[in-house]
C-alpha atoms as a PDB file:
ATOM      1  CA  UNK A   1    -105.801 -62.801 122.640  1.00  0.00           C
ATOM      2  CA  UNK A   2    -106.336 -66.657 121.708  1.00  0.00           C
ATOM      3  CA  UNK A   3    -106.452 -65.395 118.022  1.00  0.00           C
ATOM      4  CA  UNK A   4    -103.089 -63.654 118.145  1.00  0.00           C
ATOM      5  CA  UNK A   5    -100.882 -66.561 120.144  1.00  0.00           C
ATOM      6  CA  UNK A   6    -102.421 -68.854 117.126  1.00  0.00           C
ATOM      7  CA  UNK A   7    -101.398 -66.524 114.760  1.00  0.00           C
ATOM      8  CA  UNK A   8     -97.889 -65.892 116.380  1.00  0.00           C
ATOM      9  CA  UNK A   9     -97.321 -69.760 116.368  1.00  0.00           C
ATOM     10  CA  UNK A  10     -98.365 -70.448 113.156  1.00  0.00           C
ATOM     11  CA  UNK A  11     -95.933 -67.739 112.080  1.00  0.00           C
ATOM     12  CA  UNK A  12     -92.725 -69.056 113.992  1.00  0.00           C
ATOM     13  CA  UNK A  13     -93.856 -72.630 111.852  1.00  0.00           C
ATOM     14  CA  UNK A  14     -94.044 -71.338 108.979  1.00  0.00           C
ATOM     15  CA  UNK A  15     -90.532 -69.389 109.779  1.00  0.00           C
ATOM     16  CA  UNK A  16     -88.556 -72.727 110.937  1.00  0.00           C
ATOM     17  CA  UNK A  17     -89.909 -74.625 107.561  1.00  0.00           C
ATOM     18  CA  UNK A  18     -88.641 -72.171 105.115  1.00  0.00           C
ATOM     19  CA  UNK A  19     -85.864 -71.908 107.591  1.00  0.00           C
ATOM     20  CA  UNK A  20     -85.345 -75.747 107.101  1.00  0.00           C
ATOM     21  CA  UNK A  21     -86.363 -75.483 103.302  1.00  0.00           C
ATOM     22  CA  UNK A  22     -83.371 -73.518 102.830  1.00  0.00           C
ATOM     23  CA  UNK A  23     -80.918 -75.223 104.415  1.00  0.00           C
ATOM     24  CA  UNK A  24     -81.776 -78.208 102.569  1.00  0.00           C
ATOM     25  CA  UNK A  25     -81.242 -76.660  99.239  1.00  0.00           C
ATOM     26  CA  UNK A  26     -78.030 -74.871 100.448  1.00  0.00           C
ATOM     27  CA  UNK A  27     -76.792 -78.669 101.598  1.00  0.00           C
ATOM     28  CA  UNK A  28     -73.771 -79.457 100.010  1.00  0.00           C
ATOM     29  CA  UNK A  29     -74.203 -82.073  97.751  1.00  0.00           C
ATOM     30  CA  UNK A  30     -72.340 -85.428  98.372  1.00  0.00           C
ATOM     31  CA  UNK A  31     -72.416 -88.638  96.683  1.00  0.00           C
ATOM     32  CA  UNK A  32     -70.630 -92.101  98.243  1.00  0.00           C
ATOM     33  CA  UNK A  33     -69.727 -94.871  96.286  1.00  0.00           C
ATOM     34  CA  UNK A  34     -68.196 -98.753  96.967  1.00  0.00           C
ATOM     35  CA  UNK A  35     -64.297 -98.791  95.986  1.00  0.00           C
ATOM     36  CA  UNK A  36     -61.188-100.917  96.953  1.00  0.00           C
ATOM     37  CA  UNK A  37     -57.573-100.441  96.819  1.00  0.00           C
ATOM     38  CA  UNK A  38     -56.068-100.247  93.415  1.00  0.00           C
ATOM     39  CA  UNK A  39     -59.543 -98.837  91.891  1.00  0.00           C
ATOM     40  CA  UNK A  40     -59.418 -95.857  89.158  1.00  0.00           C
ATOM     41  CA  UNK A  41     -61.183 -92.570  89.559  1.00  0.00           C
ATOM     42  CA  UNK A  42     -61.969 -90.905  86.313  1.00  0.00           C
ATOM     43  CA  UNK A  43     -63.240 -87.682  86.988  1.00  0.00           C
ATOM     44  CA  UNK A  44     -64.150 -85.235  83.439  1.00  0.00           C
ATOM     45  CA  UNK A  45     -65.500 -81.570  84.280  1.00  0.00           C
ATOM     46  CA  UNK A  46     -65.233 -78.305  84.426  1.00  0.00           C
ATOM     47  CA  UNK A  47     -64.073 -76.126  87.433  1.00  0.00           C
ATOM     48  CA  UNK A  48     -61.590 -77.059  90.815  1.00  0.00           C
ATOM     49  CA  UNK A  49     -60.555 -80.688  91.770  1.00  0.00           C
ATOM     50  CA  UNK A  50     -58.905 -81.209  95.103  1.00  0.00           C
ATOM     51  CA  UNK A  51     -58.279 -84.973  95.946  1.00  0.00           C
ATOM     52  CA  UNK A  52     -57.815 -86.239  99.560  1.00  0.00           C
ATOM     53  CA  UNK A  53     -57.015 -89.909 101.425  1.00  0.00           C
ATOM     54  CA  UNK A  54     -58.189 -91.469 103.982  1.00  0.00           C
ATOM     55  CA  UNK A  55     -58.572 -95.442 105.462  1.00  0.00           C
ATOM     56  CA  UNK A  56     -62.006 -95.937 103.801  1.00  0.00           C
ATOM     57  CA  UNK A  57     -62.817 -98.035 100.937  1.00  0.00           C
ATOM     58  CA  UNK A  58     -64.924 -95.677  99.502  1.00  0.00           C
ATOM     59  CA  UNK A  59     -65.021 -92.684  97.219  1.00  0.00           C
ATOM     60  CA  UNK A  60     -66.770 -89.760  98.254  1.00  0.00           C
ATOM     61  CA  UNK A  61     -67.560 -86.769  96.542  1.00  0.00           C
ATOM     62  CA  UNK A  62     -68.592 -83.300  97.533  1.00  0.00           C
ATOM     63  CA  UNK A  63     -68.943 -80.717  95.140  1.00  0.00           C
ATOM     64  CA  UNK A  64     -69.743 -76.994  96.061  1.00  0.00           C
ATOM     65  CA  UNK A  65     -70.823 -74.219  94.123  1.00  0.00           C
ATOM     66  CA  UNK A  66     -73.899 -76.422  92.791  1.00  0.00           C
ATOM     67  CA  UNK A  67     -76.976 -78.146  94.392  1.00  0.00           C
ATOM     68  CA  UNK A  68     -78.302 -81.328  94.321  1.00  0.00           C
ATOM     69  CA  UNK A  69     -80.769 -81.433  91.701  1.00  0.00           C
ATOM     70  CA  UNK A  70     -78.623 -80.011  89.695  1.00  0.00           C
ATOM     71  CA  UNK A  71     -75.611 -82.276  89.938  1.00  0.00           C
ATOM     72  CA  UNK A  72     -77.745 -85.168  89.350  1.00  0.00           C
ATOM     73  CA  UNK A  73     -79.102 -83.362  86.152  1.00  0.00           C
ATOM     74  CA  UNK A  74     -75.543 -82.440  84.608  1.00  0.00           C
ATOM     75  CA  UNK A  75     -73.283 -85.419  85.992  1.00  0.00           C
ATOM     76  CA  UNK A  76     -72.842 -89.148  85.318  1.00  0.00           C
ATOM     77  CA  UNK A  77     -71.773 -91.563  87.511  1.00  0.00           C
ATOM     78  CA  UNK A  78     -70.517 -94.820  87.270  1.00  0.00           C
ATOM     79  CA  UNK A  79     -69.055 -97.928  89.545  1.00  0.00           C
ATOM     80  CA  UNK A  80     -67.569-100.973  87.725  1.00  0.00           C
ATOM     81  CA  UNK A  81     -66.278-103.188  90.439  1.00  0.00           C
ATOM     82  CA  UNK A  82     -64.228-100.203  92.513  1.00  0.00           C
ATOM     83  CA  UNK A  83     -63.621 -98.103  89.418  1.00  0.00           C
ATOM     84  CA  UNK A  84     -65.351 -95.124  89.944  1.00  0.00           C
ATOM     85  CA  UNK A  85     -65.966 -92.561  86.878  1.00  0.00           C
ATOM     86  CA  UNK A  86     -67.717 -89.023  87.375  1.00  0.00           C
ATOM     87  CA  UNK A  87     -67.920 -87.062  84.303  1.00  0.00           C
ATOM     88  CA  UNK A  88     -70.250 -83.973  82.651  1.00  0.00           C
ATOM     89  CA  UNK A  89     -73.221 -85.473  80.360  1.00  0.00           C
ATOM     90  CA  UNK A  90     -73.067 -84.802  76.708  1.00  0.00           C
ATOM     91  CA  UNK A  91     -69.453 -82.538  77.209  1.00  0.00           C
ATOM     92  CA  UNK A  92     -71.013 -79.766  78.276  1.00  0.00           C
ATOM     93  CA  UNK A  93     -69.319 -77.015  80.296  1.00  0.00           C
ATOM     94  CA  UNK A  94     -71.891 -76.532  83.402  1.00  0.00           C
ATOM     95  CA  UNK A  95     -70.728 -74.989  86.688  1.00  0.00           C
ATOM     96  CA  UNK A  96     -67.198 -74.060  85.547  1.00  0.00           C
ATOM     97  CA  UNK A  97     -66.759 -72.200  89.223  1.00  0.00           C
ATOM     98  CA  UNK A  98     -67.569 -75.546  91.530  1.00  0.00           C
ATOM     99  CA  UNK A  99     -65.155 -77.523  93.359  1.00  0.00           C
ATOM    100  CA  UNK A 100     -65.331 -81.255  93.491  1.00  0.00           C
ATOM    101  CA  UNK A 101     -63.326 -82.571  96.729  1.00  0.00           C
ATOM    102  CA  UNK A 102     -63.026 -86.729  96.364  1.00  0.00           C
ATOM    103  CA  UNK A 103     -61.802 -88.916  99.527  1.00  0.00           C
ATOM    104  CA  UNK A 104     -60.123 -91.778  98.120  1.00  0.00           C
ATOM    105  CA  UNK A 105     -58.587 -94.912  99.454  1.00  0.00           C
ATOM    106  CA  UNK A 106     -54.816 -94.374 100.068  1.00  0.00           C
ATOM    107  CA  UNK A 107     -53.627 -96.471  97.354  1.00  0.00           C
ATOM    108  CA  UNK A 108     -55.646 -95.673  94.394  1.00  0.00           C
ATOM    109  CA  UNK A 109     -55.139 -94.542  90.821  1.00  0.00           C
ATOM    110  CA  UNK A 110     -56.642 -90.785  89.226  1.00  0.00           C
ATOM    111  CA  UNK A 111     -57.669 -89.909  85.558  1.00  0.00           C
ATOM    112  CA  UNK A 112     -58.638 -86.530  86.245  1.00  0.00           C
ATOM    113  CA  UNK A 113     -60.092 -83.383  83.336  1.00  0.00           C
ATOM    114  CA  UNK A 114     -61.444 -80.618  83.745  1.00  0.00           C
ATOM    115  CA  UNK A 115     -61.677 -77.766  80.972  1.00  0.00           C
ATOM    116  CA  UNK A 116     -61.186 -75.016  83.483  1.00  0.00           C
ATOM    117  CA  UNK A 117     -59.824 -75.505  86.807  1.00  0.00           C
ATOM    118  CA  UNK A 118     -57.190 -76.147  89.463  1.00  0.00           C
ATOM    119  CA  UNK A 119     -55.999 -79.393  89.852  1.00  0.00           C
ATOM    120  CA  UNK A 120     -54.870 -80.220  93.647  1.00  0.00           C
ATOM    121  CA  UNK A 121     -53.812 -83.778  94.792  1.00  0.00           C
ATOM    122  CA  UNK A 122     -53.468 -82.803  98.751  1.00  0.00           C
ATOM    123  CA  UNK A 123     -52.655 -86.442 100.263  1.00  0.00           C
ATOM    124  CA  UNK A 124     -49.852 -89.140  99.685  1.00  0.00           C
ATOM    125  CA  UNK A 125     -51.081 -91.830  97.417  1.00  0.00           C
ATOM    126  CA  UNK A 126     -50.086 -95.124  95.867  1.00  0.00           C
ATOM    127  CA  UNK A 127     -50.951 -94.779  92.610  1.00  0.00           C
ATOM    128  CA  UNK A 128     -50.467 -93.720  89.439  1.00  0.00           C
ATOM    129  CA  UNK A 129     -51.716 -90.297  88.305  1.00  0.00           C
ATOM    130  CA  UNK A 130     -52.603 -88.758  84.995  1.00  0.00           C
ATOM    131  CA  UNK A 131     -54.241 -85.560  85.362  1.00  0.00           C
ATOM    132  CA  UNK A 132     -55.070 -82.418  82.466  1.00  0.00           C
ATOM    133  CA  UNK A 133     -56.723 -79.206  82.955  1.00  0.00           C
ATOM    134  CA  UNK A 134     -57.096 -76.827  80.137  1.00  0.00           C
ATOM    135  CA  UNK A 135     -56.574 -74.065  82.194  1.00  0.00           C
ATOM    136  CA  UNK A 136     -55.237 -73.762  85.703  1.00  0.00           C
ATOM    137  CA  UNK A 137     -52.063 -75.095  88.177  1.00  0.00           C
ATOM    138  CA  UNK A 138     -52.001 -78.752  88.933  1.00  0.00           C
ATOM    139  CA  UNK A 139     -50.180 -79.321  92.429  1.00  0.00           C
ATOM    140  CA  UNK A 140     -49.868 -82.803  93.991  1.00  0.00           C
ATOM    141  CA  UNK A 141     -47.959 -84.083  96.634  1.00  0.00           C
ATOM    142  CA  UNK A 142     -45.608 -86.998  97.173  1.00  0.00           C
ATOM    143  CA  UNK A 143     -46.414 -90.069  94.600  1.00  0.00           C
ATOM    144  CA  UNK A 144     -45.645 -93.512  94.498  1.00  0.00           C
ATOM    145  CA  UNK A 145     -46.353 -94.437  91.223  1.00  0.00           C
ATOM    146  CA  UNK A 146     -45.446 -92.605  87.568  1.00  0.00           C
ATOM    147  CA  UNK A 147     -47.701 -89.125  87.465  1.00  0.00           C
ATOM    148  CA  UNK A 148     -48.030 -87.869  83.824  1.00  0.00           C
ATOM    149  CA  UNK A 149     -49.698 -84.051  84.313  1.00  0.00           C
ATOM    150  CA  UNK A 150     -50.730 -81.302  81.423  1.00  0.00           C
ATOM    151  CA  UNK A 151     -51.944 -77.895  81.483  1.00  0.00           C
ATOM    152  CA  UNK A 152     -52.463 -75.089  78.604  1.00  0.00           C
ATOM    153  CA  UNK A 153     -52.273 -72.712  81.359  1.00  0.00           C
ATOM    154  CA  UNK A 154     -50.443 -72.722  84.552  1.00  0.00           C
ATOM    155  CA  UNK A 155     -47.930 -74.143  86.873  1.00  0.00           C
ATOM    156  CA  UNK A 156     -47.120 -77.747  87.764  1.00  0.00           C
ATOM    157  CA  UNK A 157     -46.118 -78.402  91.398  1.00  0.00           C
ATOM    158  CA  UNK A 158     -44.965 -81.949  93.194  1.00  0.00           C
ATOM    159  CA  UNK A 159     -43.798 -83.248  95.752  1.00  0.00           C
ATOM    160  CA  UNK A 160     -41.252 -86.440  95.424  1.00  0.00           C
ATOM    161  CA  UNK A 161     -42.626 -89.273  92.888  1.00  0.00           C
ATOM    162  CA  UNK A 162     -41.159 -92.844  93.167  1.00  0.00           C
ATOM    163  CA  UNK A 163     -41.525 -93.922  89.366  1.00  0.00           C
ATOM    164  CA  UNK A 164     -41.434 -92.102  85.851  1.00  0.00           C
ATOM    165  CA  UNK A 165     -42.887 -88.439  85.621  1.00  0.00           C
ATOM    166  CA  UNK A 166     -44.417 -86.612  82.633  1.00  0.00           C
ATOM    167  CA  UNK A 167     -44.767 -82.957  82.946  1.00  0.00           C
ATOM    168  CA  UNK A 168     -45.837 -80.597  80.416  1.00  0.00           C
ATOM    169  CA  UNK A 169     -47.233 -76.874  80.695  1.00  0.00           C
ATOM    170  CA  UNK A 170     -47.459 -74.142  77.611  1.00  0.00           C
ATOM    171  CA  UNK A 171     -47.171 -71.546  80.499  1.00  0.00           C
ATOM    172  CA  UNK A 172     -45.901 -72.043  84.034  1.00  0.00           C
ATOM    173  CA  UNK A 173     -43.004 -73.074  85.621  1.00  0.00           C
ATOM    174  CA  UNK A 174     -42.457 -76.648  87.073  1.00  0.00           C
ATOM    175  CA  UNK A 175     -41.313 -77.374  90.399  1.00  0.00           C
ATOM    176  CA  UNK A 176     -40.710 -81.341  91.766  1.00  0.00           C
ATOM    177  CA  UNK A 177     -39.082 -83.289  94.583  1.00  0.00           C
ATOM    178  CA  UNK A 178     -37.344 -86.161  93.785  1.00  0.00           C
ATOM    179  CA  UNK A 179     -38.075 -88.431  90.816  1.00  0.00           C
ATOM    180  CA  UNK A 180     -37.318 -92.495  91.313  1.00  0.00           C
ATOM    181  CA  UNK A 181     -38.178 -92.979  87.221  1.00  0.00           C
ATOM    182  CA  UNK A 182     -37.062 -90.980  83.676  1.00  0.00           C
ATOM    183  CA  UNK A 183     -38.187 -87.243  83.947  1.00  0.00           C
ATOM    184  CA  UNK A 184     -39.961 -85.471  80.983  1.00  0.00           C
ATOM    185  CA  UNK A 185     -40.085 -81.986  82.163  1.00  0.00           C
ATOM    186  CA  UNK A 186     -41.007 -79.637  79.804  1.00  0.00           C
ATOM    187  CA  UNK A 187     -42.703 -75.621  79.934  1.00  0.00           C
ATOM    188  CA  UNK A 188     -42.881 -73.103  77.063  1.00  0.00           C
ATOM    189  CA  UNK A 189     -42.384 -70.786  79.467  1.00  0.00           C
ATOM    190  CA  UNK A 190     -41.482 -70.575  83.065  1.00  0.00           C
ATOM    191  CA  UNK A 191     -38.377 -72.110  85.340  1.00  0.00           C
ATOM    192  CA  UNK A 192     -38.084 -75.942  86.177  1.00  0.00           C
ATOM    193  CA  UNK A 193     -36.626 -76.596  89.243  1.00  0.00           C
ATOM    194  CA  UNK A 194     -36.365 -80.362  89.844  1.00  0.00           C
ATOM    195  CA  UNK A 195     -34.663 -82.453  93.141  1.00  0.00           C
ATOM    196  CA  UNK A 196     -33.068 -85.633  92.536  1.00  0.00           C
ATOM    197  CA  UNK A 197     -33.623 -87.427  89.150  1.00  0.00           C
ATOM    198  CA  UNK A 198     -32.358 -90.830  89.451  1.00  0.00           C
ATOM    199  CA  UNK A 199     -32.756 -92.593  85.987  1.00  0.00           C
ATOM    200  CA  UNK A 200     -32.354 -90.426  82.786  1.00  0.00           C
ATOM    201  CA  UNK A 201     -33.766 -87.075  82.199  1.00  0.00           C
ATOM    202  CA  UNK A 202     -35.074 -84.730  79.521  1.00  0.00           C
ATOM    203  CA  UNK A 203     -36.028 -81.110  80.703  1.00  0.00           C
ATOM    204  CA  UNK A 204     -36.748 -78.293  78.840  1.00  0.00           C
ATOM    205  CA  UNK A 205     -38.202 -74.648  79.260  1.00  0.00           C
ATOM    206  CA  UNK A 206     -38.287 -71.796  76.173  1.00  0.00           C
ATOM    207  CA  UNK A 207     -38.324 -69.072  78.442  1.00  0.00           C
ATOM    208  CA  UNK A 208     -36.779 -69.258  82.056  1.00  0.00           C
ATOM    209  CA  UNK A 209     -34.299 -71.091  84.099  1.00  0.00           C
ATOM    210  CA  UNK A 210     -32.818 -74.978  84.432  1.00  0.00           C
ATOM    211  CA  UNK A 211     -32.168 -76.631  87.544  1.00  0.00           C
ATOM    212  CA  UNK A 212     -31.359 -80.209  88.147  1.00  0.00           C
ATOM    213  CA  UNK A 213     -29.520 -82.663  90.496  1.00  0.00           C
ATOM    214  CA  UNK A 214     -28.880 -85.674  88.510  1.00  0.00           C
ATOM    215  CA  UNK A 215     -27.696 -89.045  89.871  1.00  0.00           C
ATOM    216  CA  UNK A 216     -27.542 -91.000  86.433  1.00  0.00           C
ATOM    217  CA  UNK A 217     -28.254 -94.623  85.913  1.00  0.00           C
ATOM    218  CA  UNK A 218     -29.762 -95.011  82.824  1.00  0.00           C
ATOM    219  CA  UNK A 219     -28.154 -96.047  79.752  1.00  0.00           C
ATOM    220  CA  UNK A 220     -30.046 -93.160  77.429  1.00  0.00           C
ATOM    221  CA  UNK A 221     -28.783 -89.506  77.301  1.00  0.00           C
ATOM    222  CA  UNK A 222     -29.703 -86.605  79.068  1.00  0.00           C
ATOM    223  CA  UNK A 223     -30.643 -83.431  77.901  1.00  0.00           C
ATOM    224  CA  UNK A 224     -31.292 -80.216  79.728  1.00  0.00           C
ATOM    225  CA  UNK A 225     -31.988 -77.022  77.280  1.00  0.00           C
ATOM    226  CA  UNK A 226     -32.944 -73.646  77.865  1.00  0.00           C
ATOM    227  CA  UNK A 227     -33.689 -71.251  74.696  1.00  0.00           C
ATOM    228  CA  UNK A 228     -33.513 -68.064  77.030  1.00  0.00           C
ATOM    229  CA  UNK A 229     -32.032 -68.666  80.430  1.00  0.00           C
ATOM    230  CA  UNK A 230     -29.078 -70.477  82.781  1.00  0.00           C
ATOM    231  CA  UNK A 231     -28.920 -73.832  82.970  1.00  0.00           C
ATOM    232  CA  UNK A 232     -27.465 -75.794  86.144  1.00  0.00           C
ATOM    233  CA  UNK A 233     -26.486 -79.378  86.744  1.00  0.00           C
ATOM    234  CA  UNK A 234     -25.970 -80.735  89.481  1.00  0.00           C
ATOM    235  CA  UNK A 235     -23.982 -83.833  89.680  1.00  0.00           C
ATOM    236  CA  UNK A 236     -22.378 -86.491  92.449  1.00  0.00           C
ATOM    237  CA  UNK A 237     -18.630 -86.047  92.863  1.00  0.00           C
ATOM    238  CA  UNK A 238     -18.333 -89.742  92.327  1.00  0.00           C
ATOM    239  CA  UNK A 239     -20.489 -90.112  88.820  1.00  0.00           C
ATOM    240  CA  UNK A 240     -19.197 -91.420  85.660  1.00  0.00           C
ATOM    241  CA  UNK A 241     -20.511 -89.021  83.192  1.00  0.00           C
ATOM    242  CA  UNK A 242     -19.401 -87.645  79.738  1.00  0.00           C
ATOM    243  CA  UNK A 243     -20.970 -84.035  80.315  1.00  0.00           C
ATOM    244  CA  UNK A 244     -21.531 -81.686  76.956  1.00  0.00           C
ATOM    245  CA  UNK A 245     -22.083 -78.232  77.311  1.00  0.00           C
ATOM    246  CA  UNK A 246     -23.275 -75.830  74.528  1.00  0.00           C
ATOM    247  CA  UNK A 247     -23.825 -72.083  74.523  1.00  0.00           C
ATOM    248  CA  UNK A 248     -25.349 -70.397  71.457  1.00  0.00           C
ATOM    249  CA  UNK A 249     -25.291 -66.476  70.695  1.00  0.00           C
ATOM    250  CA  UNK A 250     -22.182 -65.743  72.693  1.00  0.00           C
ATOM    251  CA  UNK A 251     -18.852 -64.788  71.468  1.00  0.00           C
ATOM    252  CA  UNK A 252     -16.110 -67.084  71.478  1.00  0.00           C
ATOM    253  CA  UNK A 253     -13.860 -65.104  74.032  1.00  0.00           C
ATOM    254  CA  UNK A 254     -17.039 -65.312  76.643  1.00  0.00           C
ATOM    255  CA  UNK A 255     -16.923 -68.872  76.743  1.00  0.00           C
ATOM    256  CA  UNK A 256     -14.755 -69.087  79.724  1.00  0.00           C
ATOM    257  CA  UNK A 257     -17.135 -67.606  81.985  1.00  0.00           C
ATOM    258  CA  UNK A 258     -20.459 -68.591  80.083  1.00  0.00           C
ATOM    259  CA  UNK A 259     -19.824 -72.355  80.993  1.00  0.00           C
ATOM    260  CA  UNK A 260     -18.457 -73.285  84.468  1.00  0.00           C
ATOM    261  CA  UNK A 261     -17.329 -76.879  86.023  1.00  0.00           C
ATOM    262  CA  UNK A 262     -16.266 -77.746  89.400  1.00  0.00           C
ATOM    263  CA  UNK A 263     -15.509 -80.950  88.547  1.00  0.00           C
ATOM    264  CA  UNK A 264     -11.688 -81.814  87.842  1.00  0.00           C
ATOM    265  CA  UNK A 265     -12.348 -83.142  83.848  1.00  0.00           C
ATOM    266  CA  UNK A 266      -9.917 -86.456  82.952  1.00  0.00           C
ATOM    267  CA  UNK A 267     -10.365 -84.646  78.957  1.00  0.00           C
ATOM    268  CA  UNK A 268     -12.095 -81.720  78.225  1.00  0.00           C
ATOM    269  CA  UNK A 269     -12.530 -80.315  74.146  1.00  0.00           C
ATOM    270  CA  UNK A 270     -13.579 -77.056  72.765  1.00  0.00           C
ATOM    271  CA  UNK A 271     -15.737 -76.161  69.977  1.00  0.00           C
ATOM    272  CA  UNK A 272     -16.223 -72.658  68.934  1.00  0.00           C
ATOM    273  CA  UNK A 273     -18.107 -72.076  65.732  1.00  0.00           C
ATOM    274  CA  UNK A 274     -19.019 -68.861  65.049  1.00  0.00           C
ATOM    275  CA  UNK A 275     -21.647 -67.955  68.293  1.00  0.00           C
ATOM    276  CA  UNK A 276     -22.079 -71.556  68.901  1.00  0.00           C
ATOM    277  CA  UNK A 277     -19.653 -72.450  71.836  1.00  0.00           C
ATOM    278  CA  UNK A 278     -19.050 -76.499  73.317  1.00  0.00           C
ATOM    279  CA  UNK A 279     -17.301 -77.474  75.608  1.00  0.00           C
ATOM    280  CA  UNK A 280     -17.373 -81.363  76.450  1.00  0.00           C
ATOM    281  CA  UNK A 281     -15.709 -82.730  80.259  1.00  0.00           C
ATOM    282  CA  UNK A 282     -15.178 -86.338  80.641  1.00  0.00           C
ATOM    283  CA  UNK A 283     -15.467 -87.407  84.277  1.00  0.00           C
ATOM    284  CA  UNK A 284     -14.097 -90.045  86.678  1.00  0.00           C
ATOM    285  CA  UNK A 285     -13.397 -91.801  83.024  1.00  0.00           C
ATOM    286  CA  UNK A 286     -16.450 -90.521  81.327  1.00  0.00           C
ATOM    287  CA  UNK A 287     -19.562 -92.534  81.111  1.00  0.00           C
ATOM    288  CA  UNK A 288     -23.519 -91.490  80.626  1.00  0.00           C
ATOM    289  CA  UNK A 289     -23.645 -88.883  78.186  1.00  0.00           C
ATOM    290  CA  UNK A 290     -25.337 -85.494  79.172  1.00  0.00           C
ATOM    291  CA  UNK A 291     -26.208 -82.630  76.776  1.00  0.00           C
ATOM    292  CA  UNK A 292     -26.667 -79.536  78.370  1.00  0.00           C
ATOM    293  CA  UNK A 293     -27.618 -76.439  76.108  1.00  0.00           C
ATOM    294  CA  UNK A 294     -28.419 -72.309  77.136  1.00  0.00           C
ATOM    295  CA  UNK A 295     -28.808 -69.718  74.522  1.00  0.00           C
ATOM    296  CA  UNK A 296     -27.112 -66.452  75.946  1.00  0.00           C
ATOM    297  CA  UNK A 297     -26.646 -67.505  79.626  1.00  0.00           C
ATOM    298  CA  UNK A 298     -24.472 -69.428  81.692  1.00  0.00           C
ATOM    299  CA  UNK A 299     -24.307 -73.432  82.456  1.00  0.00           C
ATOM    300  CA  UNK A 300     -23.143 -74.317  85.278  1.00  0.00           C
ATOM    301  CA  UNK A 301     -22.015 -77.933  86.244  1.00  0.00           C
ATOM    302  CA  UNK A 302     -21.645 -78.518  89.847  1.00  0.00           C
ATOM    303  CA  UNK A 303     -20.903 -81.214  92.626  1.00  0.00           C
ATOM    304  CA  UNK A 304     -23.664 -82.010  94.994  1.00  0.00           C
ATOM    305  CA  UNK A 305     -22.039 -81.273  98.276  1.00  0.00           C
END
């Protein structure tokens, strides 16, 4: 009877270490490191990034998917007075399927790669942002700071960014909130969407639709093309703005419909060259000049109401 309680016991040990064992190695791994406001995360990898604030001045990272042995085999890490850099060792491509989650300080700047991956900025920051994945969506929210973003594959999300914005996908659309800087918006394929641009703008898709409101105060043009969809311009009714629209592949007698303004033009030409079809509106006395081109669609300038 004595043997078999031993026996039992010993078992029910034996049980709760592997138990234990187990849970160790399925442990997330996390790593902590000294940083201060205005620091620099560089982060090169493969697989998901999601960044997150908070009122610490530290940077923390989590990354699932892997284990700890292994993270400290594949990854460097590096901390030169708050500048924290996390990257693969020797380029390699291991664990293309984990997601690395950072807390940073609240105002903080990002240099974030990763091969193959998601890119998601979750948290306001004060910073400024220059993120790349090779393939996947990059989605951040509200900016202040420039944010210069670039993916091979997917879509490009924001919410409002104070300063100057750089946007580039070869296949996605682009969607922002307001933009305090210059916009470069550009997509090979996909719609843009953008709120209010304040300084001067330059957006372009190949494949999709245009959509801007545009409160002009730079002294460069603007230019907002579509090869293959409508274009729309949105504009307030007090701006000073020399507005040229072009429509290629339509026939002269569609231009009336093709291009549309609500604003009352103080002089307002006509071009028609073959299927090429201009029209340029000078407003409240003309002023900025914005080129707005569509190939077989419709432009549309309108007043913000």
């Amino acid at each position: 009877m004595k043997t078999r309680i031993w026996f039992t016991m010993m078992t029910l040990v034996v049980c709760a270490l592997l138990a234990a064992s187990v849970a160790h190695a399925q442990e997330t791994p996390r790593k902590v490191f000294t940083a201060k406001k205005g620091g620099t995360l560089t982060v090169k990898v493969t697989g998901n990034i999601t960044i997150e604030s908070w009122n610490k001045d530290e940077v923390e990272l989590t990354v699932s998917g892997a284990d700890a042995e292994s993270m400290k085999k594949e990854l460097e890490f590096a901390n030169n007075d708050g500048n924290v850099t996390v990257e693969l060792k020797d380029n390699n491509d291991w664990c293309d399927d984990c997601n690395y989650h950072f807390n940073v300080p609240a105002q903080y700047n990002l240099s974030l790669n990763t091969v193959g991956g998601d890119i998601h900025i979750v948290s306001s920051l004060t910073g400024n942002f220059q993120v790349m994945t090779k393939g996947g969506d990059i989605k951040m929210s509200d900016c202040i700071g420039d944010a210069d973003a670039l993916t091979a594959g997917g879509d490009i999300l924001s919410g409002n960014i104070s300063g100057n914005v750089k946007f580039r996908t070869a296949g996605g659309a682009i969607k922002t909130g307001n933009i305090g800087g210059e916009a470069s918006i550009a997509t090979a394929s996909g719609d843009v969407r953008v709120g209010n641009v304040v300084k001067t703008a330059s957006i372009s898709t190949a494949g999709g639709d245009v959509s801007v409101k545009l409160f002009p105060e730079g002294t460069e043009d603007c230019k907002l093309s579509s090869a293959s969809g409508k274009v729309e311009l949105s504009l307030p009714a007090s701006v000073k703005a020399t507005v040229q629209a072009t429509v290629k592949g339509i026939m002269p007698e569609e231009l009336e419909k093709n291009i549309v303004c609500e604003f009352a033009s103080d002089k307002s030409t006509e071009v028609k060259e073959g299927k090429k079809n201009q029209r340029v509106f000078t407003i409240n006395g003309g002023g900025q000049l914005i080129q707005l081109e569509s190939v077989n669609s419709i432009i549309e300038i309108k007043k913000i109401k």
